[in-house]
Protein backbone atom coordinates (compact mmCIF):
# COMPACT_ATOMS: atom_id res chain seq x y z
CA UNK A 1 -19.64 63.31 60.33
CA UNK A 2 -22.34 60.82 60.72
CA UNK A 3 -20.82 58.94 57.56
CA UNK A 4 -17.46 58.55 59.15
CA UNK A 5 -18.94 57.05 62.13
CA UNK A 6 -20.86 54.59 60.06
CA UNK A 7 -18.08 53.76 58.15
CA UNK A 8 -16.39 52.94 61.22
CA UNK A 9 -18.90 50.87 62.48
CA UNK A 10 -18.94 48.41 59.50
CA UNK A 11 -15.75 48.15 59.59
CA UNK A 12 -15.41 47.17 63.33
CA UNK A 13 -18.24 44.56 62.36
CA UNK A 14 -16.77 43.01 59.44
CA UNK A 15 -13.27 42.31 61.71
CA UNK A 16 -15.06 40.46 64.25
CA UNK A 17 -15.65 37.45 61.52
CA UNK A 18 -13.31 34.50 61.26
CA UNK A 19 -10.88 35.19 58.86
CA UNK A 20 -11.08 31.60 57.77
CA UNK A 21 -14.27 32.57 55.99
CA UNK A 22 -12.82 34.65 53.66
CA UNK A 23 -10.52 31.43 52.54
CA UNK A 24 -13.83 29.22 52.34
CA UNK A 25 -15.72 31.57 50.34
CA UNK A 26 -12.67 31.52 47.97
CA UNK A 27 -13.06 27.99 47.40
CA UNK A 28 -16.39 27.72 47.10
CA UNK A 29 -19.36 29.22 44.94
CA UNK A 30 -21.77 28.70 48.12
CA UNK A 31 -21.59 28.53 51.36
CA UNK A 32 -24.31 27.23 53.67
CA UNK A 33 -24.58 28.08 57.37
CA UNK A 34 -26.08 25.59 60.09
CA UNK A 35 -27.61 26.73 63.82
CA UNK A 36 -27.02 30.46 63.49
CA UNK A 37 -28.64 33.01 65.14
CA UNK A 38 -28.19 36.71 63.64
CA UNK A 39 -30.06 39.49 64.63
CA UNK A 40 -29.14 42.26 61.99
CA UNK A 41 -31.10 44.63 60.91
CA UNK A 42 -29.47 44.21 57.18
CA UNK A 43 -26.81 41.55 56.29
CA UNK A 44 -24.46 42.93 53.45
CA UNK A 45 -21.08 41.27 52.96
CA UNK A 46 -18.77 42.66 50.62
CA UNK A 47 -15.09 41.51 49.10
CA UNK A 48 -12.79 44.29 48.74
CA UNK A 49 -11.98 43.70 44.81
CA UNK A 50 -8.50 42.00 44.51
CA UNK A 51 -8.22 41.34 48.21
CA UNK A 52 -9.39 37.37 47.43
CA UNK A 53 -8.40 35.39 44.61
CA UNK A 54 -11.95 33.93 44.12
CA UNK A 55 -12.61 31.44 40.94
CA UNK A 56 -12.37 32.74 37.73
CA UNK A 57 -15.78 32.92 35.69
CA UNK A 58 -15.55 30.42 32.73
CA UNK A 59 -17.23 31.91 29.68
CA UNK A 60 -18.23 29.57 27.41
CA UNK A 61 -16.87 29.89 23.58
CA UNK A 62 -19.34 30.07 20.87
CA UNK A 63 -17.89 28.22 17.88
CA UNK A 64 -19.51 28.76 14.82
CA UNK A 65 -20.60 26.02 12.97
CA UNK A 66 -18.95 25.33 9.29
CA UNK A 67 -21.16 24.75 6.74
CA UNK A 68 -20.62 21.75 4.95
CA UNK A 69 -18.82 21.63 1.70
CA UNK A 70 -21.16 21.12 -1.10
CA UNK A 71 -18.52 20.99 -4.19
CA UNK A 72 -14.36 19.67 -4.08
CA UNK A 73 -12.27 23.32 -4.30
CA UNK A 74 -10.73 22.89 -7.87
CA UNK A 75 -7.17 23.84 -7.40
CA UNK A 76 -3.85 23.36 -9.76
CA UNK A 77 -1.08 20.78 -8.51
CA UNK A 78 2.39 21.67 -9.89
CA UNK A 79 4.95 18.99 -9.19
CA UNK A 80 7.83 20.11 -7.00
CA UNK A 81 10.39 20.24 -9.57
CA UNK A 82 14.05 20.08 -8.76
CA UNK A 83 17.21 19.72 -10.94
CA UNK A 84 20.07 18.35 -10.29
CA UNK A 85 23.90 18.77 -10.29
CA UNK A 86 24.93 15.14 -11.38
CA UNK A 87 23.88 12.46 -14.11
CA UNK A 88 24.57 8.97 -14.44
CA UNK A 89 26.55 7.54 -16.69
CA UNK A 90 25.22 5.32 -19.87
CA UNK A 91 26.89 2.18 -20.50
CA UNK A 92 26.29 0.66 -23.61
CA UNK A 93 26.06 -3.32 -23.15
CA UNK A 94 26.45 -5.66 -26.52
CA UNK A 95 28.44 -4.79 -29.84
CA UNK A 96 26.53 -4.70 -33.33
CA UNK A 97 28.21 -5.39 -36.47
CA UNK A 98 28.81 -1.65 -36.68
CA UNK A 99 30.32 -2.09 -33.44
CA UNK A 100 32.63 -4.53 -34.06
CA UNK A 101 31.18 -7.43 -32.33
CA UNK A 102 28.16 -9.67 -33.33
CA UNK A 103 25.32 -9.55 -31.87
CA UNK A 104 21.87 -8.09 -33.52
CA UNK A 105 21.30 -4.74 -30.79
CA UNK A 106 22.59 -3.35 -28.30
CA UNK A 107 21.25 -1.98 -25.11
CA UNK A 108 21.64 1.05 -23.58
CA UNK A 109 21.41 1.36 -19.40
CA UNK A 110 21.97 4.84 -17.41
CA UNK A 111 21.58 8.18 -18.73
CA UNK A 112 18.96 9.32 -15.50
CA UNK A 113 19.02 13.18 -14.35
CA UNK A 114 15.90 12.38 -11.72
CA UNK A 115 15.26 9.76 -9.17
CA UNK A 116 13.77 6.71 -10.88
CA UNK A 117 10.49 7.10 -12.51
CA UNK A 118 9.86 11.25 -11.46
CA UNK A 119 8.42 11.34 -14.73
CA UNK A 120 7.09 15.29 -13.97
CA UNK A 121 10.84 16.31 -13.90
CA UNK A 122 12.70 14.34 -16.74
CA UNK A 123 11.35 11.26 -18.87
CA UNK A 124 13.58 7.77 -18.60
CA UNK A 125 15.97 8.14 -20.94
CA UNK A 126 16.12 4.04 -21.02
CA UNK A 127 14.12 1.53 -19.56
CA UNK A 128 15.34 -0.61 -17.19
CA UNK A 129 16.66 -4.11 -19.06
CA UNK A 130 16.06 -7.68 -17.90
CA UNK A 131 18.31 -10.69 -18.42
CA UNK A 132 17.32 -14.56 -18.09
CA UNK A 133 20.07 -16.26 -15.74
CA UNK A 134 21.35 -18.99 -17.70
CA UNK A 135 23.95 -21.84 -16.02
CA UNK A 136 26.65 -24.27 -17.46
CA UNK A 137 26.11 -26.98 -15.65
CA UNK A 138 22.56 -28.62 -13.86
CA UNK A 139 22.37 -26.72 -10.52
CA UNK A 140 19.32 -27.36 -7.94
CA UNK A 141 16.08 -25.54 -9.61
CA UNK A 142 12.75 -24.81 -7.37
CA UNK A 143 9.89 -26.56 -9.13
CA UNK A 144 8.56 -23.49 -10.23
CA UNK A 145 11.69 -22.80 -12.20
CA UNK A 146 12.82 -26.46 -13.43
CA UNK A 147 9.05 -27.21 -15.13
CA UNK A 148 10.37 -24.42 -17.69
CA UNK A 149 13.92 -25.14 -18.13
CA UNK A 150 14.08 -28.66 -16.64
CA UNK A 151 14.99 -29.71 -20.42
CA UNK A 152 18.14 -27.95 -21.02
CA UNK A 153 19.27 -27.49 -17.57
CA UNK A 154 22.65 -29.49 -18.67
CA UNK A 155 22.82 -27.79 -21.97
CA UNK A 156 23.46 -23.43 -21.44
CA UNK A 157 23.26 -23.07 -25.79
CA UNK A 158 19.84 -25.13 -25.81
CA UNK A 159 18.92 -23.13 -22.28
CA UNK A 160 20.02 -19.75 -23.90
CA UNK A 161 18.15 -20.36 -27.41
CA UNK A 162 14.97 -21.53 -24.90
CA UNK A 163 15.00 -18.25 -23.36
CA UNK A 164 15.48 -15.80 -26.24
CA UNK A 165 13.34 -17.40 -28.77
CA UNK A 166 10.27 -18.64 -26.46
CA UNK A 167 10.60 -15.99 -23.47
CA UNK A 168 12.10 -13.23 -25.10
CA UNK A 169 15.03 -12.37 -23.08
CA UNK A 170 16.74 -8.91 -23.51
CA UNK A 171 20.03 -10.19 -22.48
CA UNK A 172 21.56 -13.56 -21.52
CA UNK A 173 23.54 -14.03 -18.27
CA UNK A 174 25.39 -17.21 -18.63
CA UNK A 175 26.74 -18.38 -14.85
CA UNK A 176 30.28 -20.21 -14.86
CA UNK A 177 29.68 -21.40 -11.99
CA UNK A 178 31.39 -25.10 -13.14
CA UNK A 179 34.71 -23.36 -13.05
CA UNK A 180 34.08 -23.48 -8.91
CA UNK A 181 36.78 -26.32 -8.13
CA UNK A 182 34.83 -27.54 -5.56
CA UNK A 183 32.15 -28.38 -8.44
CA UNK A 184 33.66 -29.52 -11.97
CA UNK A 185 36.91 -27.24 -11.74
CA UNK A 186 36.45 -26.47 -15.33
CA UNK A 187 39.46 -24.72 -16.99
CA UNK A 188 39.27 -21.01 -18.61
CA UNK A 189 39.78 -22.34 -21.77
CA UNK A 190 37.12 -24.82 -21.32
CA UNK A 191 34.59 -22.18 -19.41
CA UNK A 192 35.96 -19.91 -22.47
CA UNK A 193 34.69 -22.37 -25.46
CA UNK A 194 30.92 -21.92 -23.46
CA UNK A 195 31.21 -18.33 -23.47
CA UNK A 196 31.83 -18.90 -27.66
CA UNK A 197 29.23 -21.29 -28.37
CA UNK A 198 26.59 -19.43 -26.35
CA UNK A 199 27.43 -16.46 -28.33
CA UNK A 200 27.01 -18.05 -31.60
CA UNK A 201 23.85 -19.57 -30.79
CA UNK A 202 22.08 -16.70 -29.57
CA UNK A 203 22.74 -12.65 -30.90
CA UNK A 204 21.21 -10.83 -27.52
CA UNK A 205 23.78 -8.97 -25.15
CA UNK A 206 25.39 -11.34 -22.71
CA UNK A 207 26.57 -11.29 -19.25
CA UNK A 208 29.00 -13.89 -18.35
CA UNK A 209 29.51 -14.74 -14.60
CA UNK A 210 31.90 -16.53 -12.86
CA UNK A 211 32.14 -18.77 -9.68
CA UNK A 212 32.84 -16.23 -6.92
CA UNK A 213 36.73 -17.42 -6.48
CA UNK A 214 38.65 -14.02 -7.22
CA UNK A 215 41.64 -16.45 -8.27
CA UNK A 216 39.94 -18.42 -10.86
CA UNK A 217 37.63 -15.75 -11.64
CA UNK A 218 40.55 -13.89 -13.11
CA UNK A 219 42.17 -16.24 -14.83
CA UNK A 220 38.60 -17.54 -16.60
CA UNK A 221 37.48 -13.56 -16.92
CA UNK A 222 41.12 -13.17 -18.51
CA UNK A 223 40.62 -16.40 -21.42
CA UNK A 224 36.99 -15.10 -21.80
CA UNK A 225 37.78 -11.52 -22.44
CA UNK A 226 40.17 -12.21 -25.21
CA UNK A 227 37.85 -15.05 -26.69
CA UNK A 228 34.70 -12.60 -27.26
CA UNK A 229 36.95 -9.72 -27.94
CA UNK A 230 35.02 -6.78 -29.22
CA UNK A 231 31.62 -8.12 -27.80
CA UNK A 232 31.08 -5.59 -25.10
CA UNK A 233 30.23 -8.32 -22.44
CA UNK A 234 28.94 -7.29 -19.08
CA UNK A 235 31.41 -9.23 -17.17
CA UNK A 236 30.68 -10.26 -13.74
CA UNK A 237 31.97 -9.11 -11.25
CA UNK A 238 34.81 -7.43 -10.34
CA UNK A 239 35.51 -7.16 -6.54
CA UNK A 240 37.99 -5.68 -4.16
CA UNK A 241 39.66 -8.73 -3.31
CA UNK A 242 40.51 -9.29 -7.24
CA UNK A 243 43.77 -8.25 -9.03
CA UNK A 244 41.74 -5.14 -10.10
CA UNK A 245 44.44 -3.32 -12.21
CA UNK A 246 45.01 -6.84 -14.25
CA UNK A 247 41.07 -7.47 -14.69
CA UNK A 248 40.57 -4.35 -15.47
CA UNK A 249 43.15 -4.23 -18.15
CA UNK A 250 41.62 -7.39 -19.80
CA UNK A 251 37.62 -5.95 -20.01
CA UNK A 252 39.50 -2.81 -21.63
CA UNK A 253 42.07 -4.35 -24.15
CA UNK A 254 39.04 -6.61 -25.60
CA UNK A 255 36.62 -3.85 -25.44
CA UNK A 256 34.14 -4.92 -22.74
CA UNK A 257 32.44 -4.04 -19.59
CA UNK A 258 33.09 -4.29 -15.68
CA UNK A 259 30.22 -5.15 -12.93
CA UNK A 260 31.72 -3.78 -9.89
CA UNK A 261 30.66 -5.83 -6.71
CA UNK A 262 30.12 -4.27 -3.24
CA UNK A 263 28.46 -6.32 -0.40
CA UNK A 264 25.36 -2.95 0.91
CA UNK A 265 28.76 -0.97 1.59
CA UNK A 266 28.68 2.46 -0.06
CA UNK A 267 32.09 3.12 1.02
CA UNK A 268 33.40 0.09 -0.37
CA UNK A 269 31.61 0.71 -3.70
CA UNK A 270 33.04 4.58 -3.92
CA UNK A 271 36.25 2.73 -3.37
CA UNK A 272 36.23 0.11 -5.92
CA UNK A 273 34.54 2.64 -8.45
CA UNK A 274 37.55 4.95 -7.70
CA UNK A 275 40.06 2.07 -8.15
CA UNK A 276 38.47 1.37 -11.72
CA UNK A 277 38.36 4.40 -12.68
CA UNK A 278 42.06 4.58 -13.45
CA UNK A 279 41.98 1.55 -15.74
CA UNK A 280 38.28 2.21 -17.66
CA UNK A 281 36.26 4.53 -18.43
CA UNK A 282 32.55 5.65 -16.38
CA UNK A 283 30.74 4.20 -19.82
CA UNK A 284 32.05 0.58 -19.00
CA UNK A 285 31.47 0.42 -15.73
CA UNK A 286 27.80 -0.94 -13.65
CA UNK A 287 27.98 -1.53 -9.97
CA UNK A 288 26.05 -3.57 -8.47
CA UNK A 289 25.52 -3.56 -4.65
CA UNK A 290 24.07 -6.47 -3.90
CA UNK A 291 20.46 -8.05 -3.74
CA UNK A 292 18.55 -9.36 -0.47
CA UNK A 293 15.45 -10.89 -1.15
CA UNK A 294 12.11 -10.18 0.16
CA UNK A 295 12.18 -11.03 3.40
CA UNK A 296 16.04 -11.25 3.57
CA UNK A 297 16.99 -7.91 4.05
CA UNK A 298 15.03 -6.36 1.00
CA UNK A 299 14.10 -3.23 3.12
CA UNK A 300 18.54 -2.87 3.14
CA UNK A 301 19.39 -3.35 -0.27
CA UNK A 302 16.54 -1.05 -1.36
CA UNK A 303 18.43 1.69 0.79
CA UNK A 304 21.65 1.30 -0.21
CA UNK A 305 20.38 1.49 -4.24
CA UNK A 306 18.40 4.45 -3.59
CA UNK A 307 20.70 6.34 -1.38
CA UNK A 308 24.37 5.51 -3.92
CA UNK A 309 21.49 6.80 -6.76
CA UNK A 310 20.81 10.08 -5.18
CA UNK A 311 24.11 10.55 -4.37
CA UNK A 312 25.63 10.16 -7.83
CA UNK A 313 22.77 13.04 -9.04
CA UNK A 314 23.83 15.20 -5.97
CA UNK A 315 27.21 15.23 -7.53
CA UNK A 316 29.13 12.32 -6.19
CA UNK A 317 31.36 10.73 -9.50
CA UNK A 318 31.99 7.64 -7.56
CA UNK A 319 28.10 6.81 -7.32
CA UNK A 320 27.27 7.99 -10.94
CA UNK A 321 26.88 4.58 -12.46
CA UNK A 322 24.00 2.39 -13.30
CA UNK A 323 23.00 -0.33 -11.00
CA UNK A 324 22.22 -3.80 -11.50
CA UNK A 325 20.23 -6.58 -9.56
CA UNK A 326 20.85 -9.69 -9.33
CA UNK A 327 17.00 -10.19 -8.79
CA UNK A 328 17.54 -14.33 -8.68
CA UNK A 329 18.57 -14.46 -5.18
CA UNK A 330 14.72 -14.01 -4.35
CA UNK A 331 15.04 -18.01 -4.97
CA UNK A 332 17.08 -18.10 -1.86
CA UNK A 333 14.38 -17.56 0.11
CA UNK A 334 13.21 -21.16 1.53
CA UNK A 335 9.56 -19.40 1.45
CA UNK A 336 9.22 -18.93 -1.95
CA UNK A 337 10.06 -22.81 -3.06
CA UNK A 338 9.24 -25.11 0.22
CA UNK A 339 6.03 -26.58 0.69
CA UNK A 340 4.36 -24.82 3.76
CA UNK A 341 0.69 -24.37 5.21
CA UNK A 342 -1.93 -23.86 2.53
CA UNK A 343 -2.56 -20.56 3.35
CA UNK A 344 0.99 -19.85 2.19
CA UNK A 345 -0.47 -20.62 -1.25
CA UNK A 346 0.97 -22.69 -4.07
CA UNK A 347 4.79 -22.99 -4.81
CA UNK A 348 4.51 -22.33 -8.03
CA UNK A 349 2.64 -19.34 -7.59
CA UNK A 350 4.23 -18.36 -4.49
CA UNK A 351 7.89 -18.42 -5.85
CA UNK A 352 7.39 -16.43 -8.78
CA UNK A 353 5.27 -13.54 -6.72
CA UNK A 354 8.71 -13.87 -4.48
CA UNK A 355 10.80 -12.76 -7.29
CA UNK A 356 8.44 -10.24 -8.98
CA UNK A 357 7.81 -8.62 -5.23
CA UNK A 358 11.83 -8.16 -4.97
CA UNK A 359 11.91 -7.19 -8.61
CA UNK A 360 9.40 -4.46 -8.22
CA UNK A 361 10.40 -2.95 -4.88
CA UNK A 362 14.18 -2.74 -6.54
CA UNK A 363 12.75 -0.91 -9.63
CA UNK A 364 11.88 1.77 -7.81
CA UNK A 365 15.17 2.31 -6.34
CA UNK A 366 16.57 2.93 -9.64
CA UNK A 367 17.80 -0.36 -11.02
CA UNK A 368 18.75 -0.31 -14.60
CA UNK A 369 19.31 -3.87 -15.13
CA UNK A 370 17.61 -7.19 -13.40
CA UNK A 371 19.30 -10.89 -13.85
CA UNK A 372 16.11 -12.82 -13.49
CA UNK A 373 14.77 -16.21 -13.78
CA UNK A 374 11.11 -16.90 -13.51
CA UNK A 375 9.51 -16.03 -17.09
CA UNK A 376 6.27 -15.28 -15.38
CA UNK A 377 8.21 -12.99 -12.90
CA UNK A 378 10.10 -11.27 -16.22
CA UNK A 379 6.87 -10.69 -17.57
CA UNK A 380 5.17 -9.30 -14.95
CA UNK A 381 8.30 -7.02 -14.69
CA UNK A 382 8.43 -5.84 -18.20
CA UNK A 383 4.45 -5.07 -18.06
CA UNK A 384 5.03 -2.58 -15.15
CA UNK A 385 8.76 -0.73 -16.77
CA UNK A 386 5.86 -0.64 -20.04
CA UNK A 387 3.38 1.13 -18.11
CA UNK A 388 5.66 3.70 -15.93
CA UNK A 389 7.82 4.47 -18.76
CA UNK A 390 5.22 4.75 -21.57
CA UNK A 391 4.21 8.71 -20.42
CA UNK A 392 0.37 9.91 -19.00
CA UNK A 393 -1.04 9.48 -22.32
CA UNK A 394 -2.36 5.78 -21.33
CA UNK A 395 -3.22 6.70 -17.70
CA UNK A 396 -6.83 6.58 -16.67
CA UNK A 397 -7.02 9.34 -13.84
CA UNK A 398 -10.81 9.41 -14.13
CA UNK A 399 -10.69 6.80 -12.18
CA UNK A 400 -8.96 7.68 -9.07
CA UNK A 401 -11.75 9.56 -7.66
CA UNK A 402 -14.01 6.04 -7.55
CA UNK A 403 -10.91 4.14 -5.68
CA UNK A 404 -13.24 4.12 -2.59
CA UNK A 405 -15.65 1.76 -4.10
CA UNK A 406 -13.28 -0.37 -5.86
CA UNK A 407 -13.81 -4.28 -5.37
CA UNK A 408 -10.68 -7.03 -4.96
């Protein structure tokens, strides 16, 4: 009895305070009173549990410290390896004398089951080949490029002996571009009698270009054909605004090869692939999709390479063919032949590194075959193909682990 009436009396205390106090001592871990006279015996305040949503305790977290590594974890990487569904086709460019034709080897482009250069998941069944651009008439030359063929820039057989005997040219591509009419307007039996003499004084493959008029590039592709019958020229190019059933009937009658032109259109290439296809064969057909120098659009052409050569090993037959750069359009570029700030460096160091730069970034998109012009450039080019293409056996991976102290 005399707890119930205690129990009652606390309770009749603790509703004469301020409710508001309850809310303060909610928000606060103390609370200090000013000018407050209490006569209690004892002061006990207590909080129904759950009645006030007071602020949660923080506990602090004990992380335990690591230890520090003492030795590298020596673990096996095994390459990703995929296969896959498609191949690309090998096109043979140049006829022997066992061949029918004349010239002293032949070259072989294509062939790839893997994404250029995935060396852990099929070898390259041929390296990437490099022809010197040769012209039939003077054209304008950056200094870099005129102080080695300056000579025999009026002369293509003296310009195509200079490159195969002193810079070692795979292949030859020999420009028409004098059959332009707005130029010399040369004939087809005239740009023809070029085409013959060039072949006689040199025995590489040859590529033989024309002016970029689909009308007289049929007519001199036509008298060209038939002249180096049997010589399995790379003849270039073929586009979609050409008679294509007519030039395609002339590279196959004399037993030679098609470049098929596309402007960084996949679409357009599938199409003009398909279109060819009815006339030749995959193994005398390269596409080429067209080159934008460094700093030009580089970044775009690079894409369009890489993504048509992906697509052709996916599966797709109208992207299974090898590709082709014309690598030479890096001299388009006013930066790599003007004369700017020094910092820019020296033309004739600055040109070259403008070619090699576009040459290397296309090489990794799968390029089989680079019309170049710089010998310098060439070189450097054929170095790196030597190096990525030669297997591990010459690699020096010792060495990776001290690339944090290496010195430029």
């Amino acid at each position: 009895m005399a707890d119930s009436k205690k129990n009652e009396r606390d309770r009749d205390v603790a509703l004469k305070f301020d409710p508001k106090i309850f809310d303060l001592l909610s928000k606060f871990e103390e609370v200090e009173l000013e000018d407050v006279d209490m006569e209690l015996g004892d002061l006990e305040i207590w909080i129904q549990p759950g009645a006030v949503a007071g602020p949660r305790a923080v506990v602090p977290t004990v992380v335990a410290r690591k230890a520090k590594p003492t030795e590298i974890i020596q673990m096996d990487f095994v390459p990703p390896v995929e296969t896959y569904p498609g191949r690309i086709a090998e096109v043979k460019l140049g006829a022997t004398k066992g061949d029918g034709g004349t010239r002293g080897k032949s070259v072989v482009i294509g062939g790839e089951k893997s994404p250029a250069y995935y060396l852990f998941e099929n070898p390259t069944p041929h390296p990437p080949v490099i022809s010197l651009d040769v012209f039939d008439t003077r054209i304008p030359l950056a200094k870099a490029v005129k102080m080695h063929f300056g000579e025999v820039a009026e002369d293509p057989v003296a310009w195509a002996k200079l490159a195969v005997d002193k810079f070692k040219a795979d292949m030859i591509t020999l420009h028409l571009v004098s059959t332009d009419r707005l130029i010399k307007d040369t004939t087809p039996k005239e740009a023809a009698k070029t085409v013959e003499n060039v072949l006689q004084a040199v025995d590489v493959p040859m590529v033989v270009g024309g002016c970029g008029d689909p009308q007289k590039d049929l007519k001199v592709f036509e008298e060209v054909a038939a002249v180096a019958e049997g010589e399995r020229l790379l003849i270039s190019t073929v586009t979609l605004d050409m008679d294509i059933e007519r030039t395609a009937k002339a590279i196959q009658k004399h037993g030679h090869v098609a470049l098929a032109f596309t402007s960084m259109d996949l679409n357009q290439a599938r199409e003009l692939n398909r279109r060819l296809f009815e006339f030749l064969p995959k193994e005398r057909i390269v596409m080429d999709t067209t080159t934008a120098a460094l700093g030009y659009g580089l970044d775009y052409a690079f894409t369009i390479m890489e993504r048509a050569r992906l697509a052709g090993l996916m599966g797709d037959p109208e992207l299974q063919q090898p590709i082709s750069s014309g690598t030479t359009n890096a001299w388009a570029a006013r930066e790599a032949w003007i004369k700017l700030a020094p910092e820019w460096g020296p033309r004739e160091l600055r040109g070259p590194m403008w070619e090699t730069v576009t040459a290397l970034t296309l090489l990794l998109a799968g390029v089989d075959l680079f019309m170049m012009m710089h010998p310098a450039a060439v070189k450097t080019l054929k170095d790196v193909i030597s190096e990525l293409t030669a297997g591990t056996g010459r690699g020096r991976p010792e060495l990776i682990g001290d690339w944090v102290t290496l010195k430029i």
